[in-house]
Protein backbone atom coordinates (compact mmCIF):
# COMPACT_ATOMS: atom_id res chain seq x y z
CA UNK A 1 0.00 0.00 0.00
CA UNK A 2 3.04 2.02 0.59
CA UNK A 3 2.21 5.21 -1.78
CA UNK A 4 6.33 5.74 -3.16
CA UNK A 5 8.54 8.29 -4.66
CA UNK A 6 8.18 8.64 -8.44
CA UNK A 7 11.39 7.50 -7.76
CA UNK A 8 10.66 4.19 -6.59
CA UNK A 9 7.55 3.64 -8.90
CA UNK A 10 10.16 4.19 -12.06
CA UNK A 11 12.70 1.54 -9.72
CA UNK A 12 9.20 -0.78 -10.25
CA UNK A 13 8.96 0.02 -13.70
CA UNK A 14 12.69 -1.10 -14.75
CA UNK A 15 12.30 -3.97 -12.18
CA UNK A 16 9.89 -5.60 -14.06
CA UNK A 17 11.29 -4.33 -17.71
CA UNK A 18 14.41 -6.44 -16.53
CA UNK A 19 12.81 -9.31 -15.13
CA UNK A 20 10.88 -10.12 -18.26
CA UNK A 21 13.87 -9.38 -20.36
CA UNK A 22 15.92 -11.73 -18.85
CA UNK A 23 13.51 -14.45 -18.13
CA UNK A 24 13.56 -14.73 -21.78
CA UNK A 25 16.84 -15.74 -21.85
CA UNK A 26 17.59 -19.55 -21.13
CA UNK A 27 18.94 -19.35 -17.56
CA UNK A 28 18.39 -20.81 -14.70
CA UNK A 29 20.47 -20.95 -11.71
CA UNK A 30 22.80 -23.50 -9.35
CA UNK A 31 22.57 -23.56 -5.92
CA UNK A 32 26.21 -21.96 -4.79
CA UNK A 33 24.81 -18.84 -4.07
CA UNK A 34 25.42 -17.00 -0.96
CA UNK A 35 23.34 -14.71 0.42
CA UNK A 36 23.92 -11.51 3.13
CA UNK A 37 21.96 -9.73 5.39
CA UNK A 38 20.79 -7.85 3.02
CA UNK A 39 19.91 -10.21 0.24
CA UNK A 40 23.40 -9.47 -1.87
CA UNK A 41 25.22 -12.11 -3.79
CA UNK A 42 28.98 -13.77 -2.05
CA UNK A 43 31.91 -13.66 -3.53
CA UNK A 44 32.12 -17.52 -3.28
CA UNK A 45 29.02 -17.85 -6.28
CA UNK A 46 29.65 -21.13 -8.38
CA UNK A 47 28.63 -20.46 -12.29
CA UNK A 48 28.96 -22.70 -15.07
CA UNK A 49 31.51 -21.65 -17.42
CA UNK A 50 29.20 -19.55 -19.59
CA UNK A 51 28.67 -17.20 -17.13
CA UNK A 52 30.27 -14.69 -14.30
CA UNK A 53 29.39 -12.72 -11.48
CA UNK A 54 31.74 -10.20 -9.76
CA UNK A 55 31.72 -9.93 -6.14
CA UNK A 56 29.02 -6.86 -6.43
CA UNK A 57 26.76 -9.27 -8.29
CA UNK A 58 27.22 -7.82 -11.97
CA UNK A 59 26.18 -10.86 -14.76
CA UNK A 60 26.30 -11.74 -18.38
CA UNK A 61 22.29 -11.80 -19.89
CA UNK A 62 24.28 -14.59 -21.85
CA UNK A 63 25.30 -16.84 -18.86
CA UNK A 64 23.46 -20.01 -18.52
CA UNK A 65 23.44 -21.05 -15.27
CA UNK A 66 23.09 -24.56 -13.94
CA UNK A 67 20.03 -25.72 -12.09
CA UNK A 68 20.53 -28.56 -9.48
CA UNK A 69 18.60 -27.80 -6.41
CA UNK A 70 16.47 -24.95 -4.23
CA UNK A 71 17.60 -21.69 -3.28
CA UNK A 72 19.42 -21.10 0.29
CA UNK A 73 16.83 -19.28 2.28
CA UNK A 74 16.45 -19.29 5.68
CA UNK A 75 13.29 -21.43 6.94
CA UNK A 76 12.60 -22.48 3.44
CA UNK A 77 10.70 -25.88 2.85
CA UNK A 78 11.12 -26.92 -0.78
CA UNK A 79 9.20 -29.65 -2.96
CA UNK A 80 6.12 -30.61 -1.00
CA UNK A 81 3.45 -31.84 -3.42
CA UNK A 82 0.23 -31.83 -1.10
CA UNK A 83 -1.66 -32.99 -3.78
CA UNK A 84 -4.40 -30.78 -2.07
CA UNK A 85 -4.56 -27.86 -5.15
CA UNK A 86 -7.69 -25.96 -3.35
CA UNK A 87 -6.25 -26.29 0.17
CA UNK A 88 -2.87 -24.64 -0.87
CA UNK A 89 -3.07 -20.63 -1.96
CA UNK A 90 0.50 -19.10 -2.90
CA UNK A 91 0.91 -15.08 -1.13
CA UNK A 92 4.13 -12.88 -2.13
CA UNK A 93 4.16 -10.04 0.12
CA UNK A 94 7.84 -8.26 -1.09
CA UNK A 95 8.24 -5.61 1.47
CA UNK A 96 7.75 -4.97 5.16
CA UNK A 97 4.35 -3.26 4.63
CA UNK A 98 3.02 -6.58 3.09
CA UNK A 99 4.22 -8.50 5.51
CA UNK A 100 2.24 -7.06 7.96
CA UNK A 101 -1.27 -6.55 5.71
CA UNK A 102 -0.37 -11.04 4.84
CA UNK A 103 -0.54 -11.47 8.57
CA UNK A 104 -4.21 -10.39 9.09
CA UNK A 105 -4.86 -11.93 5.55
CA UNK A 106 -3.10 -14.90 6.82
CA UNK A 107 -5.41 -14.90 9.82
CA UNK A 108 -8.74 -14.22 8.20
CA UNK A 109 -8.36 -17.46 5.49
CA UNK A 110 -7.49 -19.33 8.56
CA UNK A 111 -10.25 -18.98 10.45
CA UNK A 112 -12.49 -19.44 7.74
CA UNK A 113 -10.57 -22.62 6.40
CA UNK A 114 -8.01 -23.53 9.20
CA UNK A 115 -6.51 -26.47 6.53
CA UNK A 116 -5.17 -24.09 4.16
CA UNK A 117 -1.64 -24.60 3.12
CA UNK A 118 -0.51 -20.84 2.53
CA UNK A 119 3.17 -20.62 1.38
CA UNK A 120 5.67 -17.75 -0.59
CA UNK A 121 6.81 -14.54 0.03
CA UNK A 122 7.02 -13.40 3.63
CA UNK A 123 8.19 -11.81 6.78
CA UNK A 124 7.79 -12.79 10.21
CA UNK A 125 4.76 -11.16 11.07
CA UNK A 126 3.40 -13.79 8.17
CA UNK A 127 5.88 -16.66 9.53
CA UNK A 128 3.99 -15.80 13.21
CA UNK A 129 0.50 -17.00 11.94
CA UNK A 130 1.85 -20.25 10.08
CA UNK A 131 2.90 -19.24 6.94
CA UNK A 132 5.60 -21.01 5.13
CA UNK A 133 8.38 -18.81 3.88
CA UNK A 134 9.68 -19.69 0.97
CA UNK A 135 11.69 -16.52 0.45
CA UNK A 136 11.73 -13.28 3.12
CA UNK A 137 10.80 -10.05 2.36
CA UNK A 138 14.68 -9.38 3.46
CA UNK A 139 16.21 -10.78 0.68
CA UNK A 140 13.55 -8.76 -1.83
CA UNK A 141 14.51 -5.06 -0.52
CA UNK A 142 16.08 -4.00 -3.92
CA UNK A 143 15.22 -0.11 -4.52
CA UNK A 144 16.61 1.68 -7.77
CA UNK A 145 17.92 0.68 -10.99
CA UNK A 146 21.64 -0.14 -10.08
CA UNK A 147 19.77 -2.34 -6.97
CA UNK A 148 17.70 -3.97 -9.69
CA UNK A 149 20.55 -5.06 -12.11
CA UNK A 150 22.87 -6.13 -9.15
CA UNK A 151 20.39 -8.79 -8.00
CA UNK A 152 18.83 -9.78 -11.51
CA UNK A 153 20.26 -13.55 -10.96
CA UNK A 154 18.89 -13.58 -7.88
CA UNK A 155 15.37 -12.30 -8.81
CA UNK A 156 14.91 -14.53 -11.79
CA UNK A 157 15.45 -17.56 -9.52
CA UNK A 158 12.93 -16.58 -6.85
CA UNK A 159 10.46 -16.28 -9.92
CA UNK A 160 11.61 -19.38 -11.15
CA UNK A 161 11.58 -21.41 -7.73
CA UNK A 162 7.76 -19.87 -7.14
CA UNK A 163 6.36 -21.12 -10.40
CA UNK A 164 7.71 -24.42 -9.64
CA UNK A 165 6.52 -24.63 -6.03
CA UNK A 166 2.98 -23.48 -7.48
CA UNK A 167 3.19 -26.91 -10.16
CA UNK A 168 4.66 -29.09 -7.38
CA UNK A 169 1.65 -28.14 -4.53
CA UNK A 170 -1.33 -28.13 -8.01
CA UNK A 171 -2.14 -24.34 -6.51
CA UNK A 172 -5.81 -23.50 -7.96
CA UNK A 173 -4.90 -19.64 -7.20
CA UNK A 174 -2.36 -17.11 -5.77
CA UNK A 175 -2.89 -13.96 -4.32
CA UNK A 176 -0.07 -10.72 -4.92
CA UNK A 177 0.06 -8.43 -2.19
CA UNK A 178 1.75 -4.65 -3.49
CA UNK A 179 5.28 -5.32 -4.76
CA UNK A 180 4.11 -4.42 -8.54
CA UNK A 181 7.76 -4.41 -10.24
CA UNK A 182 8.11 -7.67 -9.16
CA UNK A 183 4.63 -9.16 -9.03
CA UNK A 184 3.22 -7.81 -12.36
CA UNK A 185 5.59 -9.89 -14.15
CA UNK A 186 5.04 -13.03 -12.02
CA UNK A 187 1.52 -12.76 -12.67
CA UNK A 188 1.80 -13.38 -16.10
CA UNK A 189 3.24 -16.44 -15.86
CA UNK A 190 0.73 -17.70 -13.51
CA UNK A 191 -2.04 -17.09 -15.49
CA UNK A 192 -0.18 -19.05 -18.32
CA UNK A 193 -0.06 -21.94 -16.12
CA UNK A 194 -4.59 -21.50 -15.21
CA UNK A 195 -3.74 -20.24 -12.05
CA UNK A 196 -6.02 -17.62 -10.87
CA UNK A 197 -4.37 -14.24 -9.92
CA UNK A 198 -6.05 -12.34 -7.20
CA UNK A 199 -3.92 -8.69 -6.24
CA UNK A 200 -4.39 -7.38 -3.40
CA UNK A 201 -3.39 -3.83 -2.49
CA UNK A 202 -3.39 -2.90 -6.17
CA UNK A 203 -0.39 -0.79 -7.99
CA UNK A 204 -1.09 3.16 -7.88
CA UNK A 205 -0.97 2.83 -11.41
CA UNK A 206 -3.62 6.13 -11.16
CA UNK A 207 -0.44 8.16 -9.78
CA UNK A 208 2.06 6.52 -12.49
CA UNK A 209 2.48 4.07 -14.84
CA UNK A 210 -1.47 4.23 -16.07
CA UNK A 211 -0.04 1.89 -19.54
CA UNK A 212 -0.19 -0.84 -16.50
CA UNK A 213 -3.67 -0.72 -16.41
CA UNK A 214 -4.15 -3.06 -19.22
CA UNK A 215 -1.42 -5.62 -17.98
CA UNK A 216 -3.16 -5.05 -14.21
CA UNK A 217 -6.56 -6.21 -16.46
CA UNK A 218 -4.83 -8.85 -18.10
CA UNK A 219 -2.84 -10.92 -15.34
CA UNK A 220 -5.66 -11.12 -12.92
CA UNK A 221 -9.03 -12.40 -11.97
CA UNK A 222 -9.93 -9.66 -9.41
CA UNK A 223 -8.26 -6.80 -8.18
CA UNK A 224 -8.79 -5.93 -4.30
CA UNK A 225 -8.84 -1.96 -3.91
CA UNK A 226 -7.94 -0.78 -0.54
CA UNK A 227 -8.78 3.06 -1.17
CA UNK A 228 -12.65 4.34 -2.63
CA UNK A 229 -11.38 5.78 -5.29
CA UNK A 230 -9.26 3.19 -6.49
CA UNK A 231 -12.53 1.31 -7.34
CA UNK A 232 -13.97 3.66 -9.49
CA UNK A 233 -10.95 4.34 -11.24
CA UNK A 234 -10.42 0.54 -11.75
CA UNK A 235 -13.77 -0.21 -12.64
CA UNK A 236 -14.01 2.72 -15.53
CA UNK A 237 -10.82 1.07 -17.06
CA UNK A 238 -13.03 -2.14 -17.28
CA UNK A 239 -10.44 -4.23 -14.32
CA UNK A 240 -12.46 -6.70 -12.29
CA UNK A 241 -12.48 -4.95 -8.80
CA UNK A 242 -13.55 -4.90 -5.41
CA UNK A 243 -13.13 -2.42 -2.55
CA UNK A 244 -12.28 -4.42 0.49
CA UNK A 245 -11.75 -1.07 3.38
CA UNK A 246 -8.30 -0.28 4.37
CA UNK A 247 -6.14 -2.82 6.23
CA UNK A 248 -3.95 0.04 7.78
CA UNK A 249 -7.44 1.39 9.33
CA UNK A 250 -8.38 -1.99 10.35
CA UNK A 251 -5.01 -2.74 12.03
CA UNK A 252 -4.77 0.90 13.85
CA UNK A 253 -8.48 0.27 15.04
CA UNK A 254 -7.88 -3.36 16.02
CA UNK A 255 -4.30 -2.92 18.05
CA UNK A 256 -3.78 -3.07 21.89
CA UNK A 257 -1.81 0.20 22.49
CA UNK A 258 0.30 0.61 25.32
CA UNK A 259 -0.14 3.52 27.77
CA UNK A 260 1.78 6.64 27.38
CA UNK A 261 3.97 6.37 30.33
CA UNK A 262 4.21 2.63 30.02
CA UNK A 263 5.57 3.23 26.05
CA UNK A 264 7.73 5.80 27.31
CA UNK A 265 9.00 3.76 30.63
CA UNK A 266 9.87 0.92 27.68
CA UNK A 267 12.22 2.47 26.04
CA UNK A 268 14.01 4.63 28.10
CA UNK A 269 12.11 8.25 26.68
CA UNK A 270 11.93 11.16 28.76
CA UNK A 271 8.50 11.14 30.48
CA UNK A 272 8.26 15.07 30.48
CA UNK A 273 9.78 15.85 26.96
CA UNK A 274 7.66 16.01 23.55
CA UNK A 275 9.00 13.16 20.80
CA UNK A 276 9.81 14.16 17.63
CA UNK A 277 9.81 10.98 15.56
CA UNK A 278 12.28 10.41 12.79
CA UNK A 279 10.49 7.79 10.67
CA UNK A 280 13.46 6.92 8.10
CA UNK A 281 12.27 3.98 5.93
CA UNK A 282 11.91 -0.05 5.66
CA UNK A 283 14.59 -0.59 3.02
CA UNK A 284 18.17 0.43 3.71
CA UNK A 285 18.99 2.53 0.51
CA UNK A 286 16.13 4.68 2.28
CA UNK A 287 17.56 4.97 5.77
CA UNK A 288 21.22 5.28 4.65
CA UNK A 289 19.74 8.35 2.05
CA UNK A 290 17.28 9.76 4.93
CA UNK A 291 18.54 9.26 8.18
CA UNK A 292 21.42 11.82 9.17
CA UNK A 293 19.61 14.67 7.19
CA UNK A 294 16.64 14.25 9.65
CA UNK A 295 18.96 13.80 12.74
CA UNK A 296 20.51 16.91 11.76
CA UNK A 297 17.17 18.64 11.67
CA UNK A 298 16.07 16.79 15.14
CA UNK A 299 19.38 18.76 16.74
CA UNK A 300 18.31 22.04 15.73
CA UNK A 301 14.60 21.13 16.75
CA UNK A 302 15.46 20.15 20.26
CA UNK A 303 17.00 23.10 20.89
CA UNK A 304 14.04 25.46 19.49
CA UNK A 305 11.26 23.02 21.05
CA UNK A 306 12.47 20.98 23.48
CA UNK A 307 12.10 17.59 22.22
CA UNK A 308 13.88 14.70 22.62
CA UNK A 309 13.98 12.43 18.74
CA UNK A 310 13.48 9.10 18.57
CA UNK A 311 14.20 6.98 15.65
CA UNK A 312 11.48 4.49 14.18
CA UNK A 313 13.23 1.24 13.27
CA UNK A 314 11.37 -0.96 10.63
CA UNK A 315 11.36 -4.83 11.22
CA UNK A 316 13.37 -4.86 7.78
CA UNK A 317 16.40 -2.82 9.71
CA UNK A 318 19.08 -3.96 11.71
CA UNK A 319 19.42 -1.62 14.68
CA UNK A 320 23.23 -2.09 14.49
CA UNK A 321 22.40 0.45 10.71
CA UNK A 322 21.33 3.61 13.29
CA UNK A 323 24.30 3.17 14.94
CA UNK A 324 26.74 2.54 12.20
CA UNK A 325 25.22 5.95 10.32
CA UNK A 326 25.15 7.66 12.88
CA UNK A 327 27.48 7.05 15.35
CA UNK A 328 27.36 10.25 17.77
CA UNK A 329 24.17 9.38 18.67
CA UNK A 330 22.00 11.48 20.63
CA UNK A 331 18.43 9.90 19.68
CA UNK A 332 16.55 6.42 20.97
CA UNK A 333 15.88 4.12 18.72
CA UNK A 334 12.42 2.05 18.86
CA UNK A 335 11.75 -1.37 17.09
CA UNK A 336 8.64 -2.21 17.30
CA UNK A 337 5.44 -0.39 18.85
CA UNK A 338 5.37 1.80 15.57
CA UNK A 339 1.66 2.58 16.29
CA UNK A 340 2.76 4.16 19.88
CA UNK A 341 5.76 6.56 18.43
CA UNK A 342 3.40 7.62 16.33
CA UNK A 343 0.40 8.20 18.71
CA UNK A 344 2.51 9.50 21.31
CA UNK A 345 5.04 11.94 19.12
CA UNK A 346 4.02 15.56 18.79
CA UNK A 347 5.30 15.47 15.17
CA UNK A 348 7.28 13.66 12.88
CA UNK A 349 9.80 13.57 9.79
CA UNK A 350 8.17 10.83 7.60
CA UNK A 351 9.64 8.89 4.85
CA UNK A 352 6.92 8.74 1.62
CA UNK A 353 5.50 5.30 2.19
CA UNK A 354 2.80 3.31 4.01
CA UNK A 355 4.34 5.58 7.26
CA UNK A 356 2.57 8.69 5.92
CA UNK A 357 -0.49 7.08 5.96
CA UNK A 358 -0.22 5.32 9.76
CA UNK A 359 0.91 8.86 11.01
CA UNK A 360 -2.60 10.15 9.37
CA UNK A 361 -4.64 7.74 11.06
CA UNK A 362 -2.72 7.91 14.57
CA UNK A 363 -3.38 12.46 14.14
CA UNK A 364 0.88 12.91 14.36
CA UNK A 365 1.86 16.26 12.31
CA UNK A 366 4.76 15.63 9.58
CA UNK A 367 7.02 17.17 7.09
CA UNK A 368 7.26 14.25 4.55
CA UNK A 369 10.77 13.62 3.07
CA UNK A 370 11.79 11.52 0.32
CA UNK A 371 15.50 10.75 -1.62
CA UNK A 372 16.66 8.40 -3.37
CA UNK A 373 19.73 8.26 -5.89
CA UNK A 374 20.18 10.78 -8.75
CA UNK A 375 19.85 8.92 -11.76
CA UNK A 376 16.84 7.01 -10.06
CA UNK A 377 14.93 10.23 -9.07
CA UNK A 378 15.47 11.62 -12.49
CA UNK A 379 14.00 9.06 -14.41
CA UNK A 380 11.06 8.76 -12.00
CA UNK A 381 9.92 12.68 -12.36
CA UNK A 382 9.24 11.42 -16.11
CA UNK A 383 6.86 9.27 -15.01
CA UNK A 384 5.00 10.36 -12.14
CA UNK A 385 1.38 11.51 -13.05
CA UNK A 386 0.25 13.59 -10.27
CA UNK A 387 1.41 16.24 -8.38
CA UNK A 388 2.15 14.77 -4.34
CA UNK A 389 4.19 12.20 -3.42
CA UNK A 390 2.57 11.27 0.04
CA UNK A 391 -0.35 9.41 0.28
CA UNK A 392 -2.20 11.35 2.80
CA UNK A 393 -1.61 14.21 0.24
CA UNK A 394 -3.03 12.41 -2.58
CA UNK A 395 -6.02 11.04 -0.61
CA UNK A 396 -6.64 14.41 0.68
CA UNK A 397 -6.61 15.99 -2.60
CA UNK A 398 -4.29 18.86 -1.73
CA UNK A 399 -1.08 19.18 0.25
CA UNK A 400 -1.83 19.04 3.89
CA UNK A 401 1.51 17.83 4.95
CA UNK A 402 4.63 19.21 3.73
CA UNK A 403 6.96 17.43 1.24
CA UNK A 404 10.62 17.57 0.89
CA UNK A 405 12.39 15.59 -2.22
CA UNK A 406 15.73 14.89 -3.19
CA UNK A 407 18.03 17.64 -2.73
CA UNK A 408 15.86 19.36 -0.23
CA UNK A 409 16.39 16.90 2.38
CA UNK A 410 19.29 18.41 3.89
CA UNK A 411 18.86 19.10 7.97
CA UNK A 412 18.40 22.88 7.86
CA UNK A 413 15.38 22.52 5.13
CA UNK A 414 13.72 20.00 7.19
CA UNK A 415 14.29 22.22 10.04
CA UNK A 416 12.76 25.61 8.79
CA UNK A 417 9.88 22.99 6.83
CA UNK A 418 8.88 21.68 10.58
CA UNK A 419 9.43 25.18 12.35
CA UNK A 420 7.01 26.46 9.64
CA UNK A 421 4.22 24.35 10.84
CA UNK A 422 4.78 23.88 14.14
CA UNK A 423 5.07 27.88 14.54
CA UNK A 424 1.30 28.01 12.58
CA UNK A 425 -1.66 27.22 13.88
CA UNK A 426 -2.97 27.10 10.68
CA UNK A 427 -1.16 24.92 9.21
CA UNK A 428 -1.33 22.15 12.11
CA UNK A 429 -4.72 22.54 12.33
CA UNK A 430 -5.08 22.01 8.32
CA UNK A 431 -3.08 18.24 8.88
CA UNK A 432 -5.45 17.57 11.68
CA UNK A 433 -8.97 18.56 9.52
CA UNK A 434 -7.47 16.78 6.51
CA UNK A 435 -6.38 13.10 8.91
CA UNK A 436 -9.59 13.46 10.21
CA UNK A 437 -11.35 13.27 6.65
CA UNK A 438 -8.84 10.72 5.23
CA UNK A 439 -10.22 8.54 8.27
CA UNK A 440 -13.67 8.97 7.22
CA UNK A 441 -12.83 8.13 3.40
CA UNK A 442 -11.27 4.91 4.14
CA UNK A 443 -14.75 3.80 6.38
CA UNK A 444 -15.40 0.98 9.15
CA UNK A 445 -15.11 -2.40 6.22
CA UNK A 446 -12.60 -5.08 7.57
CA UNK A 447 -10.44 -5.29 5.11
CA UNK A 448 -8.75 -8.51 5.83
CA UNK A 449 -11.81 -10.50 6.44
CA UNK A 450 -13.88 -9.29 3.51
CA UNK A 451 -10.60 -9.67 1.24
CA UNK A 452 -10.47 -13.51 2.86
CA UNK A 453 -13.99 -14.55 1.46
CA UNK A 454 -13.59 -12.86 -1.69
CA UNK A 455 -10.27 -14.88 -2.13
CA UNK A 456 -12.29 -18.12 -0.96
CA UNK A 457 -15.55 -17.54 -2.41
CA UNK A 458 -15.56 -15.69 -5.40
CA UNK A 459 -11.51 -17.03 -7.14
């Protein structure tokens, strides 16, 4: 659901440009790969002698790779051939906002039909309710073009281990949560093998890309909208759709905050002092781009205000990052108990993303901040079709909370951008009108249940 940069919607673009490009070449992969933290290729790679790869994980499109077993992934369970077909339903979820909209999906099918066999594409908030990773969402954080081409071997044999795990377990359907530069051109391939393609948590193609609107209508059965007026704008383009309500709003409504103090007690924060939250990002191209920019605003701010910053750390992020880019310190980090930083902070610099849009819901004022590399952000602003970047801004039909992109993230910008509205009542009272009618958009429908009997019932 994450609403992205132009920058990272023309990453998604090229992502899937070079996936189906080299898919048509005749290569498949050995099992000798290696694979970090962070999803990159070792060194220590074993090719056949057609084909190289450097230690950054630079290939030939003419290698031909060997293919003698599954992929290395941690907690993966390869092969199994159920036999079941209806009881087994295939989810990729690429990034850490999926993960966590596939755990209440997860959930919901299960308690309608506690049998199912639901496998792919995960995290752990997926892995917590039973699902069977095949791959993490760890090892599918690529962002940008350069990101893209470096892991190209790597991508083509997660596509090519999926379609085989769909033959092997006779799936009658798979559902495609977000992700688009990866899962558009999956879904093509499982509709060539009669599977039925169900995505939930559709592209924005209404913000860029809208020549995906006829490949969206073409690769799937049904398309699950999470926003109103997705639906219409789906429907008038002739796409089989359904609004299902918002699974952010369901989650936000659904979750068992902690108290104030009892947050603050947690993690060593200053009972007395206002937080200013420094939301940086799930992927780490994001955080190492975003990060000491909006600590060097937060040092300025404490001063003039009299907070105290604390960092939001994403599931997808080591800790040990914070620390390595920033090693003076001077801020708390919280993983975890997102939901409270965000009720409890006074305001907050927000990386564009599915952030933007939990801030809304939880009332927090932001400056929204966004950079990615050069040649990635310049590319993008050729293809981005509307005029904000945030999706509380695009929602809301006008600019209610500040943006900053590219080269004005720097710390003093962000500074004078949050001094702005914090010193104008006007303009914090604008974010709070506009959260308040974003909340009322998105309505009272449980998402993840009525997306689980539409994925049951009507695929």
């Amino acid at each position: 659901m994450a609403a992205e940069s132009s920058a990272v919607t023309a990453a998604e673009n090229f992502f899937e440009v070079a996936v189906g490009s080299a898919s048509s070449v005749e290569s498949s992969f050995s099992t000798g790969d290696s694979l970090s933290a962070e999803g990159s290729f070792s060194a220590e790679r074993s090719l056949s002698a057609e084909g190289s790869t450097s230690a950054e994980g630079s290939f030939s499109v003419e290698s031909s790779f060997s293919d003698k077993g599954s992929p290395s992934t941690e907690g993966s369970v390869l092969g199994k051939d159920s036999g079941a077909g209806t009881n087994s339903i295939l989810i990729i979820a690429g990034e850490a906002s999926g993960d966590m909209h596939g755990a209440a999906l997860v959930r919901a099918l299960r308690e309608k039909e506690p049998k199912l066999e639901l496998f792919g594409i995960g995290g752990d908030k997926m892995a917590a309710e039973g699902f069977e990773l095949i791959y993490r969402i760890e090892q599918m954080a690529f962002l940008g073009f350069t990101e893209v081409v470096k892991h190209l071997p790597f991508i083509l044999k997660v596509q090519k281990t999926l379609l085989n795990e769909a033959v092997k377990r006779k799936i009658k359907k798979v559902v495609l949560i977000d992700y688009p530069g990866f899962n558009l051109k999956i879904a093509a391939e499982f509709k060539k093998l009669g599977i039925k393609v169900v995505y939930y948590i559709a592209p924005q193609v209404w913000a860029w890309g809208q020549h995906r609107v006829k490949k969206l209508k073409e690769r799937t059965d049904i398309v699950l909208s999470v926003f109103p007026f997705e639906e219409k704008f789906f429907r008038e383009r002739g796409v089989n759709v359904r609004f299902t309500g918002n699974p952010l709003a369901e989650r936000i409504e659904a979750h068992n905050f902690l108290q104030e103090e009892e947050f603050r007690k947690k993690w060593g924060i200053e009972p007395e002092k206002k937080i200013l939250a420094i939301l940086p990002g799930s992927r780490k191209h994001e955080v190492e781009m975003i990060l000491n920019p909006a600590l060097d605003a937060a040092k300025i701010l404490e001063k003039e205000f009299g907070f105290q910053t604390v960092v939001g750390c994403a599931d997808t992020i080591d800790l040990g990052l914070l620390q390595q880019l920033h090693p003076a310190g001077g801020f708390t980090a919280v993983k975890g108990d997102q939901f409270e930083l965000k009720k409890y902070a006074s305001f907050g610099v927000v990386k564009s993303g599915t952030s933007t849009m939990e801030a809304a819901l939880l009332e927090m004022p932001m400056v929204i901040v966004y950079k990615t590399s050069g040649l990635t952000y310049q590319i993008g602003k050729k293809l981005i079709k509307i005029g904000n970047l945030g999706m509380v801004n695009i929602i809301a039909g006008e600019t209610i909370a500040p943006e900053l992109i590219q080269n004005d993230v720097t710390g003093e910008k962000i500074a004078n951008k949050v001094r702005e509205v914090l010193s104008t009542p006007e303009l914090m009272e604008k974010q709070k009108t506009g959260f308040r009618r974003i909340k009322e958009n998105l309505g009272e429908h449980k998402a993840s249940a009525t997306a689980a009997e539409i994925i049951l019932s009507e695929t």
